[in-house]
PDB file of N, CA and C in Angstrom:
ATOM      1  N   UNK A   1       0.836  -1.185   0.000  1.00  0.00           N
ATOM      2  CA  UNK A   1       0.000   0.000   0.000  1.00  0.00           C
ATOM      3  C   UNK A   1       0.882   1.251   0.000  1.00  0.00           C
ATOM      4  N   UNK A   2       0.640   1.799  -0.804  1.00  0.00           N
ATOM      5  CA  UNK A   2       1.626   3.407  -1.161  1.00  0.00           C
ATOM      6  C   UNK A   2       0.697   4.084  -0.258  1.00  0.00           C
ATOM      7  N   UNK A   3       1.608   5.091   1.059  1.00  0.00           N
ATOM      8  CA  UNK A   3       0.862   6.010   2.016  1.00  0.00           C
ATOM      9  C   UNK A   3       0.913   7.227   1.206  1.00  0.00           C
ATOM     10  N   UNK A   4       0.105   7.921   1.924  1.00  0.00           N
ATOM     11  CA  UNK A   4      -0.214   9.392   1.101  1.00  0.00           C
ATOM     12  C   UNK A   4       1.202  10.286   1.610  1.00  0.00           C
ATOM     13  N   UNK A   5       2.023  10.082   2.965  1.00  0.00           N
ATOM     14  CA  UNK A   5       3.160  10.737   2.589  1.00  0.00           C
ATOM     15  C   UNK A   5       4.453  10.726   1.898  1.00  0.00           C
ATOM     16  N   UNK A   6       4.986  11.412   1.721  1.00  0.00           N
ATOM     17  CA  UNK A   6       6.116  11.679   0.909  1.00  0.00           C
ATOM     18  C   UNK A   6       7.309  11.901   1.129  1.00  0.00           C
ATOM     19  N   UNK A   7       8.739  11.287   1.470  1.00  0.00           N
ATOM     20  CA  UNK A   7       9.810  12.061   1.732  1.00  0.00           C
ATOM     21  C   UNK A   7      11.054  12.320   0.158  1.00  0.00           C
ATOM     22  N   UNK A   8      11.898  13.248   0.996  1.00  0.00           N
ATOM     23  CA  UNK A   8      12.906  13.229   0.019  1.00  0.00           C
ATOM     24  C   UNK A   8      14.186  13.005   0.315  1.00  0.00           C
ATOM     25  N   UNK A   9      14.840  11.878  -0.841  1.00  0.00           N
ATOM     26  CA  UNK A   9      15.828  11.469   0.284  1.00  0.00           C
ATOM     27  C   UNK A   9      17.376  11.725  -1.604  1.00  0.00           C
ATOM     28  N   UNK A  10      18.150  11.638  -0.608  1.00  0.00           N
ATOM     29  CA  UNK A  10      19.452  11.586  -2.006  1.00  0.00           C
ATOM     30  C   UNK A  10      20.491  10.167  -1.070  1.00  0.00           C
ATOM     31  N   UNK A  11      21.119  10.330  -2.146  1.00  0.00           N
ATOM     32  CA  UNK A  11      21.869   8.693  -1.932  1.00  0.00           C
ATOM     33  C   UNK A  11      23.326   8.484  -2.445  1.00  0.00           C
ATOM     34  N   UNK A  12      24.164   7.754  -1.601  1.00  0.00           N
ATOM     35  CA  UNK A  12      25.322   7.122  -2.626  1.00  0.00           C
ATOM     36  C   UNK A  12      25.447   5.789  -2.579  1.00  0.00           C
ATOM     37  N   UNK A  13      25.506   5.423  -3.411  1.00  0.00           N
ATOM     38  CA  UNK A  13      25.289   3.563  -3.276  1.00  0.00           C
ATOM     39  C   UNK A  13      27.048   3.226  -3.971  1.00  0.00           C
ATOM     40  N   UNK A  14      27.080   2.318  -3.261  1.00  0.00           N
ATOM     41  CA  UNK A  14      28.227   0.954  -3.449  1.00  0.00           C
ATOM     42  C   UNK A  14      27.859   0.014  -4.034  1.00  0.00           C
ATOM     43  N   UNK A  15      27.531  -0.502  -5.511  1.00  0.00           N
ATOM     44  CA  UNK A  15      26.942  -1.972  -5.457  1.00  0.00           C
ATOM     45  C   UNK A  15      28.760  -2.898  -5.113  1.00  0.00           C
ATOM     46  N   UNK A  16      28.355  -4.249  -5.412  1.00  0.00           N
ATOM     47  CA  UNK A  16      29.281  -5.482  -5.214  1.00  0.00           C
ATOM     48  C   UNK A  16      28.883  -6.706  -6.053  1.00  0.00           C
ATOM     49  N   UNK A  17      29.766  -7.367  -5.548  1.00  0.00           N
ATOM     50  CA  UNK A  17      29.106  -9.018  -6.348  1.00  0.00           C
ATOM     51  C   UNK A  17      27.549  -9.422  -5.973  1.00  0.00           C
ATOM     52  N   UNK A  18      27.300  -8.927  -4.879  1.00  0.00           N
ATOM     53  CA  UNK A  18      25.890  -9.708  -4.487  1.00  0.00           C
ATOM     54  C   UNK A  18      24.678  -8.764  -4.699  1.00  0.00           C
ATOM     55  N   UNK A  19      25.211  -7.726  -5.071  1.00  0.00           N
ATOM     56  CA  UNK A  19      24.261  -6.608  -5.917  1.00  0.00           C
ATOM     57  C   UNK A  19      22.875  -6.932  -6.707  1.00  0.00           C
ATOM     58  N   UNK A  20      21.861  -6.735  -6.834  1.00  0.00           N
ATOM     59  CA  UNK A  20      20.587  -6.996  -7.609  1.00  0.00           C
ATOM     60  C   UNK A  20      21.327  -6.818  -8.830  1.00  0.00           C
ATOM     61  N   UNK A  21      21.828  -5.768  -9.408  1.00  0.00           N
ATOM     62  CA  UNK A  21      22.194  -5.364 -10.687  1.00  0.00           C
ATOM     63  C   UNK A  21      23.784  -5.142 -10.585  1.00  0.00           C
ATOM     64  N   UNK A  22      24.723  -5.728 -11.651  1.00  0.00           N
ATOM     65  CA  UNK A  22      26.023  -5.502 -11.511  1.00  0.00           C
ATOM     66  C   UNK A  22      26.716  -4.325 -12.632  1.00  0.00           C
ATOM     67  N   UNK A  23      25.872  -4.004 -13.356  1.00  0.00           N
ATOM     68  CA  UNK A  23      26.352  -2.591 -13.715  1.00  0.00           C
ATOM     69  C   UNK A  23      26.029  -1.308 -13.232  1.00  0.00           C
ATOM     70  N   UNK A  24      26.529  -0.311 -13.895  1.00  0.00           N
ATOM     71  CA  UNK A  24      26.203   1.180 -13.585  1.00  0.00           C
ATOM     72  C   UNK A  24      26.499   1.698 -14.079  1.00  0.00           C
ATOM     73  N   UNK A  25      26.174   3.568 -14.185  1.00  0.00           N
ATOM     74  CA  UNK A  25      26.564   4.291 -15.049  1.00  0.00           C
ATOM     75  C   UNK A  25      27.896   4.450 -15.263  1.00  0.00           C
ATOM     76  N   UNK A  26      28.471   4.348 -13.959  1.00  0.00           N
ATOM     77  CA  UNK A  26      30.323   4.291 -13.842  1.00  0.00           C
ATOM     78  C   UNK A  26      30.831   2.940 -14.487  1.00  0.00           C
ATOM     79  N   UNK A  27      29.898   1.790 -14.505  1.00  0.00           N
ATOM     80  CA  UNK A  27      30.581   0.869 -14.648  1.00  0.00           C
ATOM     81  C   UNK A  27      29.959   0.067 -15.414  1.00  0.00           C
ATOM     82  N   UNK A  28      29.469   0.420 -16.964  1.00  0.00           N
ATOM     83  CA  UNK A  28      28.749  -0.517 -17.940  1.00  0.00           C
ATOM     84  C   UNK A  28      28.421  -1.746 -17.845  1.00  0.00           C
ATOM     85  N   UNK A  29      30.063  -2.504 -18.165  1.00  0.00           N
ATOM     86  CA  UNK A  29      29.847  -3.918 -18.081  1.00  0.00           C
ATOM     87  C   UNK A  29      30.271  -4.610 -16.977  1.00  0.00           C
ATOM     88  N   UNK A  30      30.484  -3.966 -15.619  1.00  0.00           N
ATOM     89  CA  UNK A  30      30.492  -4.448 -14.463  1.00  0.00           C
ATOM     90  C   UNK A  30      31.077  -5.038 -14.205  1.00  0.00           C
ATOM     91  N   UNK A  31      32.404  -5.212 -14.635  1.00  0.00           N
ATOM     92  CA  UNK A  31      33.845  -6.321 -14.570  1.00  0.00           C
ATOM     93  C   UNK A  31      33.994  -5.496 -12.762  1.00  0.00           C
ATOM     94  N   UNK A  32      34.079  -4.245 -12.735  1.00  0.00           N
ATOM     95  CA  UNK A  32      34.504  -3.904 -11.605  1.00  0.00           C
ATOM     96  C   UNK A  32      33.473  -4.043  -9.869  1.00  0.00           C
ATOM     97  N   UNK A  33      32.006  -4.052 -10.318  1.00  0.00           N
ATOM     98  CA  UNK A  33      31.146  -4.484  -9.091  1.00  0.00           C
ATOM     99  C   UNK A  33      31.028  -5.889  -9.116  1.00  0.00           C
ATOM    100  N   UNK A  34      31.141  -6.462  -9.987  1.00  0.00           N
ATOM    101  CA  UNK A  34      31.521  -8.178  -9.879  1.00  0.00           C
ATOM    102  C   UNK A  34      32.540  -8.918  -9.160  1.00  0.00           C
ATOM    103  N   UNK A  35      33.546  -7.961  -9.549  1.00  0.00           N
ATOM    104  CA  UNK A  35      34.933  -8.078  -8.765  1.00  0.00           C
ATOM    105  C   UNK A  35      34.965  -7.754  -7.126  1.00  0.00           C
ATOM    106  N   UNK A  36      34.260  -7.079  -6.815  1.00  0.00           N
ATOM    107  CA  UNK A  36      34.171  -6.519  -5.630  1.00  0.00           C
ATOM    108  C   UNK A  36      33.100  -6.855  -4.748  1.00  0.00           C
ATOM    109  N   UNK A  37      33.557  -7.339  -3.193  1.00  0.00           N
ATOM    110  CA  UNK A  37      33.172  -7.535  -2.371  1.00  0.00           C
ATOM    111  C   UNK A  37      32.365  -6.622  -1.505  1.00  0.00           C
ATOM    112  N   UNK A  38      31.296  -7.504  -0.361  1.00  0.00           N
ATOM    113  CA  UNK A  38      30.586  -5.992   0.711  1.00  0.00           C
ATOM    114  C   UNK A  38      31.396  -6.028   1.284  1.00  0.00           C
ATOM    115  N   UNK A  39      32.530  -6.684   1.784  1.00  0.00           N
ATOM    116  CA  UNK A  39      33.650  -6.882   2.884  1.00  0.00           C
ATOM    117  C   UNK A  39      34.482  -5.497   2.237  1.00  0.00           C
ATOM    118  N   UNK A  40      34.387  -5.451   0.472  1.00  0.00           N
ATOM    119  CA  UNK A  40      35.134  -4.029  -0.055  1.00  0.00           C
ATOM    120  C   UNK A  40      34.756  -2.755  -0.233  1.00  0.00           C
ATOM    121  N   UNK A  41      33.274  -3.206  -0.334  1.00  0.00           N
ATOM    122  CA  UNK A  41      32.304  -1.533  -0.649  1.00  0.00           C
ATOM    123  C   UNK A  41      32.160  -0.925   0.660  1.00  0.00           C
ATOM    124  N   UNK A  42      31.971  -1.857   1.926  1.00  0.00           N
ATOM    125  CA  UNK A  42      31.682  -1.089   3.337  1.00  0.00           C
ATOM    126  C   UNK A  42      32.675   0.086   3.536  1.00  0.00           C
ATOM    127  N   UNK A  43      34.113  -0.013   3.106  1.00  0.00           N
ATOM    128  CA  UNK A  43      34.796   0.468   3.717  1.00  0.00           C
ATOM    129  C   UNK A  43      35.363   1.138   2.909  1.00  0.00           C
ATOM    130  N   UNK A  44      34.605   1.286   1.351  1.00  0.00           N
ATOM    131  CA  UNK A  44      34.919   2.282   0.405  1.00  0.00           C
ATOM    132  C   UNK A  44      34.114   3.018   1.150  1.00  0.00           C
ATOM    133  N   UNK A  45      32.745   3.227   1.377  1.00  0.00           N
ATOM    134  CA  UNK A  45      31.730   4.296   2.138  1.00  0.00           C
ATOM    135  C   UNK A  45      32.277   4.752   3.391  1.00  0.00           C
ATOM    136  N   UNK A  46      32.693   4.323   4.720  1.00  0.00           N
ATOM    137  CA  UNK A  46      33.056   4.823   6.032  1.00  0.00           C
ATOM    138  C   UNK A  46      33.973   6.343   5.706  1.00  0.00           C
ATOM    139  N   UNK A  47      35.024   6.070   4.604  1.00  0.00           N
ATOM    140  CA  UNK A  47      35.583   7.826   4.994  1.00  0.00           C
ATOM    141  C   UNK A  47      35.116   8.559   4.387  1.00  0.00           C
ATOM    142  N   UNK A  48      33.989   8.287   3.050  1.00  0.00           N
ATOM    143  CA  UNK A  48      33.144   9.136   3.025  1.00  0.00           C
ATOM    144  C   UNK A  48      32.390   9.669   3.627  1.00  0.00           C
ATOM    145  N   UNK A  49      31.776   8.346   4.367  1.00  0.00           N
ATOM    146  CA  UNK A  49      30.672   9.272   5.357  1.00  0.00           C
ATOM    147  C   UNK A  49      31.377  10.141   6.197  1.00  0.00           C
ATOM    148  N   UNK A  50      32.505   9.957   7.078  1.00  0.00           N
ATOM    149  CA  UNK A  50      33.378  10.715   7.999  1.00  0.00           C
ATOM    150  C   UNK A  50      33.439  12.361   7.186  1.00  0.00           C
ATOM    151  N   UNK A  51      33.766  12.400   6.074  1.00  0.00           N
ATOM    152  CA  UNK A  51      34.254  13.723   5.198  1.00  0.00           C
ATOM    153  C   UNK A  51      32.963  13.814   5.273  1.00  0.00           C
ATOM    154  N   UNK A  52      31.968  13.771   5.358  1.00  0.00           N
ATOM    155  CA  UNK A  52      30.510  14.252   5.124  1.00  0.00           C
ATOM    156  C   UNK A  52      30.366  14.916   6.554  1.00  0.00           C
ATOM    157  N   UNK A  53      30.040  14.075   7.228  1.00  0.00           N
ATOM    158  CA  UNK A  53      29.902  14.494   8.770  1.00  0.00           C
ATOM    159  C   UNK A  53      31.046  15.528   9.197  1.00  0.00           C
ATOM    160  N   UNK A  54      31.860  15.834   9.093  1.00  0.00           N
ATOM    161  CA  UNK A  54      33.118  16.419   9.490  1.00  0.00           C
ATOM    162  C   UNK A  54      33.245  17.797   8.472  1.00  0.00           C
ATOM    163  N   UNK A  55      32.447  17.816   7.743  1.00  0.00           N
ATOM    164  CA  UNK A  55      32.442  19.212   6.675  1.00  0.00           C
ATOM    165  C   UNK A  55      33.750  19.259   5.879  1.00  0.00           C
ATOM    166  N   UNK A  56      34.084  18.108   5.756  1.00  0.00           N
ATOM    167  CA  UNK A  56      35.504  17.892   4.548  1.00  0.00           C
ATOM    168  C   UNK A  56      34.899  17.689   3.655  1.00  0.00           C
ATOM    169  N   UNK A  57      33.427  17.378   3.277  1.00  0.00           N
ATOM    170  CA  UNK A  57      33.194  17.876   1.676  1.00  0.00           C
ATOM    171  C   UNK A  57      31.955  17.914   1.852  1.00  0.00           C
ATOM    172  N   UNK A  58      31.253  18.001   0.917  1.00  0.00           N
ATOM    173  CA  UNK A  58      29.614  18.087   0.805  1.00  0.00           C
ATOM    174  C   UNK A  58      29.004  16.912  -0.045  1.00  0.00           C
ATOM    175  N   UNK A  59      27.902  16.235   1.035  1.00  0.00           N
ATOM    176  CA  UNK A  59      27.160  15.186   0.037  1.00  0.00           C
ATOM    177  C   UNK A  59      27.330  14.894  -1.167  1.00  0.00           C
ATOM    178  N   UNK A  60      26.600  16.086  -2.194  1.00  0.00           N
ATOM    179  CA  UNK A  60      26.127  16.003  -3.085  1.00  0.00           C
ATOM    180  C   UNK A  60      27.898  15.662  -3.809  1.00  0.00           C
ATOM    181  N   UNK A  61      28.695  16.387  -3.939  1.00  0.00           N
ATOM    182  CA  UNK A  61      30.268  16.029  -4.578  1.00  0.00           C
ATOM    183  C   UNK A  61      30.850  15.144  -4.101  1.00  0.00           C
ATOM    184  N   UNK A  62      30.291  13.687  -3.349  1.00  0.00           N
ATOM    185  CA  UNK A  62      30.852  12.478  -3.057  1.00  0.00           C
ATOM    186  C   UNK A  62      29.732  11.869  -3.932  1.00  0.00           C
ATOM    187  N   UNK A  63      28.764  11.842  -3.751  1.00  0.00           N
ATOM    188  CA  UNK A  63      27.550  11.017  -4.596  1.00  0.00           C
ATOM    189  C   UNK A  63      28.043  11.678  -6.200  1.00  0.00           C
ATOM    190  N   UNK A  64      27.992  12.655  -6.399  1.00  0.00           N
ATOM    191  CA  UNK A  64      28.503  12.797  -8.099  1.00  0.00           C
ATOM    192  C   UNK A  64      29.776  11.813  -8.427  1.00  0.00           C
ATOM    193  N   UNK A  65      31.051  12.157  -7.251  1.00  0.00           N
ATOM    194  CA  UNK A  65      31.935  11.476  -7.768  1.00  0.00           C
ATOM    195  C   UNK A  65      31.978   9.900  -7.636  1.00  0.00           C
ATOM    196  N   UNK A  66      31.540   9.399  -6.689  1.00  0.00           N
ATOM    197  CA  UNK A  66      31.481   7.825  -6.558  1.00  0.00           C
ATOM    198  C   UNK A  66      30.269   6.734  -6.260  1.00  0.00           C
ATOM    199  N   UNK A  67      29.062   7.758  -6.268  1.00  0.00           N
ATOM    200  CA  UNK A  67      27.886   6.472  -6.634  1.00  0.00           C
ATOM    201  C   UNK A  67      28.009   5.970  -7.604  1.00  0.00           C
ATOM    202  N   UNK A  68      27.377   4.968  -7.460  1.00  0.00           N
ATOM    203  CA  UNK A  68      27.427   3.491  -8.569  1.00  0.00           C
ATOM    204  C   UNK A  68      25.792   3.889  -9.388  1.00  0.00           C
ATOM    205  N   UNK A  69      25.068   4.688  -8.859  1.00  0.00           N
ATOM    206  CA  UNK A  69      23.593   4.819  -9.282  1.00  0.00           C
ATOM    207  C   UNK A  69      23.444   6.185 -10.183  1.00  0.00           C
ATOM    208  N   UNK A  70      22.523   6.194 -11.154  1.00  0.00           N
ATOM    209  CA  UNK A  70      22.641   7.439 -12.009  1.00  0.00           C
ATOM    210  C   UNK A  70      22.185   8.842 -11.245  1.00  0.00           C
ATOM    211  N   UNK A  71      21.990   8.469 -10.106  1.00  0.00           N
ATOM    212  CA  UNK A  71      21.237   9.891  -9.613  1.00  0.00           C
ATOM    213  C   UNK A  71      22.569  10.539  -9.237  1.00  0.00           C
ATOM    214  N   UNK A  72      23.575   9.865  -9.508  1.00  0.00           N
ATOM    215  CA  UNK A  72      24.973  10.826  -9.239  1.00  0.00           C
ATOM    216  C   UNK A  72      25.220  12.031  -9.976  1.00  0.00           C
ATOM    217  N   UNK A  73      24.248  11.875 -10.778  1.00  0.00           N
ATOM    218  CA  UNK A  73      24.395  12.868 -11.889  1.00  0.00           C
ATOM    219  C   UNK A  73      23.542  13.968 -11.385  1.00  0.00           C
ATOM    220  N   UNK A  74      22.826  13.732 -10.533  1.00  0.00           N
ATOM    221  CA  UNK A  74      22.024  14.657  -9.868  1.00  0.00           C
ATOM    222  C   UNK A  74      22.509  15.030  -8.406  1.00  0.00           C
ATOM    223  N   UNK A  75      23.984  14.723  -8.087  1.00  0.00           N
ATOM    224  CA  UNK A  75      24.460  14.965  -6.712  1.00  0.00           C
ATOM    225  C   UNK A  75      23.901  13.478  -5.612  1.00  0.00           C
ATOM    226  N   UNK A  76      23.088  12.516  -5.855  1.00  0.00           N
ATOM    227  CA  UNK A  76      22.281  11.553  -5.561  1.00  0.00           C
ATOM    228  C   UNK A  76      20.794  11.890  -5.118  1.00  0.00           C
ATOM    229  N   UNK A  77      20.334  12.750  -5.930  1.00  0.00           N
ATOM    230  CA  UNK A  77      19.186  13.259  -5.554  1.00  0.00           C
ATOM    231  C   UNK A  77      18.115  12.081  -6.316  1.00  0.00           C
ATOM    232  N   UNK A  78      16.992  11.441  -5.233  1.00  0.00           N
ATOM    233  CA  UNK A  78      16.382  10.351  -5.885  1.00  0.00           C
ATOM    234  C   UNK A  78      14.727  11.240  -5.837  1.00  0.00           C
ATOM    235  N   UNK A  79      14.565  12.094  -5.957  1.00  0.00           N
ATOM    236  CA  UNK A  79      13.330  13.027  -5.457  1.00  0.00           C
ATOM    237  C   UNK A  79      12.656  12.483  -4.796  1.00  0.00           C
ATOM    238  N   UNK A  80      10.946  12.525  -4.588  1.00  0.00           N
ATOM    239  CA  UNK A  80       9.890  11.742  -3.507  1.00  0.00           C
ATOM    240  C   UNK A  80       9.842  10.506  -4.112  1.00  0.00           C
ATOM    241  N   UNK A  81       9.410  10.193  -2.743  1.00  0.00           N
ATOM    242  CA  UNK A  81       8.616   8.802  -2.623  1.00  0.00           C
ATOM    243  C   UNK A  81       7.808   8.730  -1.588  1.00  0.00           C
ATOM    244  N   UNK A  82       7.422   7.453  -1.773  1.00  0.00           N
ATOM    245  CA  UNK A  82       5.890   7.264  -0.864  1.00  0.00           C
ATOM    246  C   UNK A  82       6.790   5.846  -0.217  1.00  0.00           C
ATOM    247  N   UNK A  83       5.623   5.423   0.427  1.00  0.00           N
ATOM    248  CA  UNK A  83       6.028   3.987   1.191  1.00  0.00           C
ATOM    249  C   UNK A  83       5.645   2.766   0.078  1.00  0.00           C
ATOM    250  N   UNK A  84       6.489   1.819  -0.729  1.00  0.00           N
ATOM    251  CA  UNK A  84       6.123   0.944  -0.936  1.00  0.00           C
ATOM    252  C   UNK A  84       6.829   1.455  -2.509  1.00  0.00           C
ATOM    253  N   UNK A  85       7.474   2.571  -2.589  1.00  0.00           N
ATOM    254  CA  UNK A  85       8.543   2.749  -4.017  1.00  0.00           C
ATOM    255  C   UNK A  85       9.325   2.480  -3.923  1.00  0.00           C
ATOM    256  N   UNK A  86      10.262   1.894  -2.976  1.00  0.00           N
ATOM    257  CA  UNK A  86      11.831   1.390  -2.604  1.00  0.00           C
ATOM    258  C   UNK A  86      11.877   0.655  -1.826  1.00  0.00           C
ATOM    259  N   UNK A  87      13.265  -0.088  -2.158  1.00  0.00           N
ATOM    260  CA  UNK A  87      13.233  -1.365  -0.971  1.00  0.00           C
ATOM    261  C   UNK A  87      13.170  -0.982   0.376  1.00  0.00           C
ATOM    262  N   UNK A  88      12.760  -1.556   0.968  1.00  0.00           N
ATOM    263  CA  UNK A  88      12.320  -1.297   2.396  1.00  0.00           C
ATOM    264  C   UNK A  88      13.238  -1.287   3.714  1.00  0.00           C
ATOM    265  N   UNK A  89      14.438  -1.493   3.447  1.00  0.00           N
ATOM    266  CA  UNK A  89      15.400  -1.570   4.190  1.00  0.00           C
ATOM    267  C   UNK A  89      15.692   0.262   4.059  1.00  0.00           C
ATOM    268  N   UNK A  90      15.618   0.538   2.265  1.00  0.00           N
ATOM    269  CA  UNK A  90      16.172   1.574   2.329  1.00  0.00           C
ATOM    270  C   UNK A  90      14.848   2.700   2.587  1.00  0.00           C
ATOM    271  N   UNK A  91      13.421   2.696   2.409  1.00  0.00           N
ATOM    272  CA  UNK A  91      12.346   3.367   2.817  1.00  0.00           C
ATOM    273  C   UNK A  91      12.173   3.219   4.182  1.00  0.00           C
ATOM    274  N   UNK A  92      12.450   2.113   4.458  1.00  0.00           N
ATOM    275  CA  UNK A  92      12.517   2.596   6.536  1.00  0.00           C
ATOM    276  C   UNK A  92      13.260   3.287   6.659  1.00  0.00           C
ATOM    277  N   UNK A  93      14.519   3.254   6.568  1.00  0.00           N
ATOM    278  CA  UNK A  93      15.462   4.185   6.981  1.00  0.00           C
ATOM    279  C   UNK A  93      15.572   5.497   6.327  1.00  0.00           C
ATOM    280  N   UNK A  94      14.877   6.315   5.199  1.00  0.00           N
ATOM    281  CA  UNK A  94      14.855   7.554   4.687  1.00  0.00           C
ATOM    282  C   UNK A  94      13.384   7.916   6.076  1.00  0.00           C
ATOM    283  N   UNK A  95      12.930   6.912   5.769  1.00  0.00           N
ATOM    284  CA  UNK A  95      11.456   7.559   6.586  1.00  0.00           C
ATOM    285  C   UNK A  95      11.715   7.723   8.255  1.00  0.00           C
ATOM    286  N   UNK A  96      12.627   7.568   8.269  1.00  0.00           N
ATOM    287  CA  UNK A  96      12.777   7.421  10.101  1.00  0.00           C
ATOM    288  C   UNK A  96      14.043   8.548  10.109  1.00  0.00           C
ATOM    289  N   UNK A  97      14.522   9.222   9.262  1.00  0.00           N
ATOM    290  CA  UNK A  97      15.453  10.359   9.570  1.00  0.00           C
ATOM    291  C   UNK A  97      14.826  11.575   9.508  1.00  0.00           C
ATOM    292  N   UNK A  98      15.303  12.360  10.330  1.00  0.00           N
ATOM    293  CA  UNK A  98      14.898  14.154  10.054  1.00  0.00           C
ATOM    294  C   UNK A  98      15.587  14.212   8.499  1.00  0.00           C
ATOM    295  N   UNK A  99      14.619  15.558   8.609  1.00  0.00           N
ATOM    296  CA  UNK A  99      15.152  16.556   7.177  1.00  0.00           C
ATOM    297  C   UNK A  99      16.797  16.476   7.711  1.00  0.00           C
ATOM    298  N   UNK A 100      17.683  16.715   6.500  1.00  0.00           N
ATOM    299  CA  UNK A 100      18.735  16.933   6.557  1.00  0.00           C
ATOM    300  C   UNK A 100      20.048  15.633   7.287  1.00  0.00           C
ATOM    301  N   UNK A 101      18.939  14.908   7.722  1.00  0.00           N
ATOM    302  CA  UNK A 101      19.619  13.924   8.374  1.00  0.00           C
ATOM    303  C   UNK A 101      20.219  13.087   7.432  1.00  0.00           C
ATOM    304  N   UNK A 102      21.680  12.313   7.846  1.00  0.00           N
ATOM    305  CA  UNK A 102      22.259  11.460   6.801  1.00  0.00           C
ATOM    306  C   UNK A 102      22.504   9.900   8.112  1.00  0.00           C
ATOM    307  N   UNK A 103      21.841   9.128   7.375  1.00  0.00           N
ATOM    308  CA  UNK A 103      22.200   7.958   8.195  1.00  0.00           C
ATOM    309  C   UNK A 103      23.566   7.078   7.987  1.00  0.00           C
ATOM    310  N   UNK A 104      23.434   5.690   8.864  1.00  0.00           N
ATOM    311  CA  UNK A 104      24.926   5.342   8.747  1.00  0.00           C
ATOM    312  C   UNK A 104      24.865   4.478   7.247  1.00  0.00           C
ATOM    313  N   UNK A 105      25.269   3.097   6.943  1.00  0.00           N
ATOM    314  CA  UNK A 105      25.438   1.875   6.013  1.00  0.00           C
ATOM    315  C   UNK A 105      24.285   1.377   5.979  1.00  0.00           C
ATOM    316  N   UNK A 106      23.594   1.637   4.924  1.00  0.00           N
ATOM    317  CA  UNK A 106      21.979   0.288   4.465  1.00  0.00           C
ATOM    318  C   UNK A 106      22.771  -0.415   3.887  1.00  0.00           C
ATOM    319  N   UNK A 107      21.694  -1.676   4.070  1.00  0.00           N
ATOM    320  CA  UNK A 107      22.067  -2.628   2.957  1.00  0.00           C
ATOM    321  C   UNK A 107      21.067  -2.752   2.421  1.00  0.00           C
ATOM    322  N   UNK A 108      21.054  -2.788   0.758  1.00  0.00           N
ATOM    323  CA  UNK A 108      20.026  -3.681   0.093  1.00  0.00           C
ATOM    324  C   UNK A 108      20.373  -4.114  -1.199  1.00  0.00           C
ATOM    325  N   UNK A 109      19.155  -4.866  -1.824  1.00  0.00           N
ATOM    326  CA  UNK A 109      19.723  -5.781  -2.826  1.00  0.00           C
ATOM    327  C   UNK A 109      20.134  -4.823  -3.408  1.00  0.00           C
ATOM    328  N   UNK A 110      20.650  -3.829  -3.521  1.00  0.00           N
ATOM    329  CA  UNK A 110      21.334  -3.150  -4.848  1.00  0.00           C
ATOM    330  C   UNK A 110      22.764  -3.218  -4.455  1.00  0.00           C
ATOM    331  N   UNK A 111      22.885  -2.800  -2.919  1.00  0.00           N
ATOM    332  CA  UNK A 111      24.355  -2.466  -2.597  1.00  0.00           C
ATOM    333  C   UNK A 111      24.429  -1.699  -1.214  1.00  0.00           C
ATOM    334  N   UNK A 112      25.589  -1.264  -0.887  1.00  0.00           N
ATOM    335  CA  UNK A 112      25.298  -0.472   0.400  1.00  0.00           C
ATOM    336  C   UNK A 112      25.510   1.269   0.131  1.00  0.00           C
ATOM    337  N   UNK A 113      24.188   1.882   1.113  1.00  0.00           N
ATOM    338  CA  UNK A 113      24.280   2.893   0.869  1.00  0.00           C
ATOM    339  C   UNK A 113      24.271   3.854   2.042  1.00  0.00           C
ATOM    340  N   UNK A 114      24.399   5.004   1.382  1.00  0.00           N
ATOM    341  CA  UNK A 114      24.328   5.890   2.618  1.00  0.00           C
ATOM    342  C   UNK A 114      23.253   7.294   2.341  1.00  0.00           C
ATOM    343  N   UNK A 115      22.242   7.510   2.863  1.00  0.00           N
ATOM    344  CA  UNK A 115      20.929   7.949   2.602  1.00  0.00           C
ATOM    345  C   UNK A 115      21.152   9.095   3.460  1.00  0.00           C
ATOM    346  N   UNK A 116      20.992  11.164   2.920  1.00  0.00           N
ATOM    347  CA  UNK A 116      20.728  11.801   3.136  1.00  0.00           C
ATOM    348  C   UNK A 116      18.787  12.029   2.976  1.00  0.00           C
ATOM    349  N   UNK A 117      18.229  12.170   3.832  1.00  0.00           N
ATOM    350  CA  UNK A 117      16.848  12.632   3.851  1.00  0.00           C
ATOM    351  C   UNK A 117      16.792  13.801   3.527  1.00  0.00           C
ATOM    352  N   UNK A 118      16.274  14.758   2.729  1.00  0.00           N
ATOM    353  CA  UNK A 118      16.639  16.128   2.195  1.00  0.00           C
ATOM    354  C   UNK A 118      14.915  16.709   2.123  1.00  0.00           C
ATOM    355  N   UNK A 119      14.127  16.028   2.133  1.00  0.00           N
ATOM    356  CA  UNK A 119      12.794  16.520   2.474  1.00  0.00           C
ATOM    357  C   UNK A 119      11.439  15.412   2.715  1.00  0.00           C
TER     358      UNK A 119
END
């Protein structure tokens, strides 16, 4: 059931080998998220998130430069959603942060991410 509210959330995703989908815009034919482990993507994300939290850079110019998802092209801006448009690991956790809030490591079948709530 899609609820009548709405949040807005932006994103940087890590996919890996165990990824729903093993390409991306960075990475066509996916020799490189095939190759790569969650034991390798976790800990590609941690000093990002740190430079995020710490004002060593800004969201949106880590998600341009190293999401695996096309909304990088948009800074990781994924606009609204409702309940029941995204996997649910990652819609609980946009829906349970304040505005502006950035949470820690999701996992889901795509990959691991790290979810700014932006409205």
């Amino acid at each position: 059931m899609v609820s009548e509210q709405q949040v807005r959330a932006s994103h940087i995703l890590i996919k890996y080998e165990g990824s729903r989908r093993k390409a991306s815009w960075k990475n066509p034919d996916g020799r490189i998220i095939s190759a790569t482990t969650r034991d390798v993507a976790v800990p590609k994300l941690c000093p990002l998130h740190d430079d995020i939290v710490s004002g060593r850079t800004h969201f949106e110019e880590v998600a341009s430069r190293y999401s695996h998802c096309s909304s990088a092209k948009h800074g990781g801006d994924l606009g609204r959603f409702g309940q029941g448009q995204m996997q649910k690991p990652f819609e609980d956790t946009t829906i349970s942060l304040k505005v502006r809030e950035m949470s820690d490591i999701v996992d889901t079948d795509s990959g691991v991410h790290i979810i700014l709530r932006t409205g």
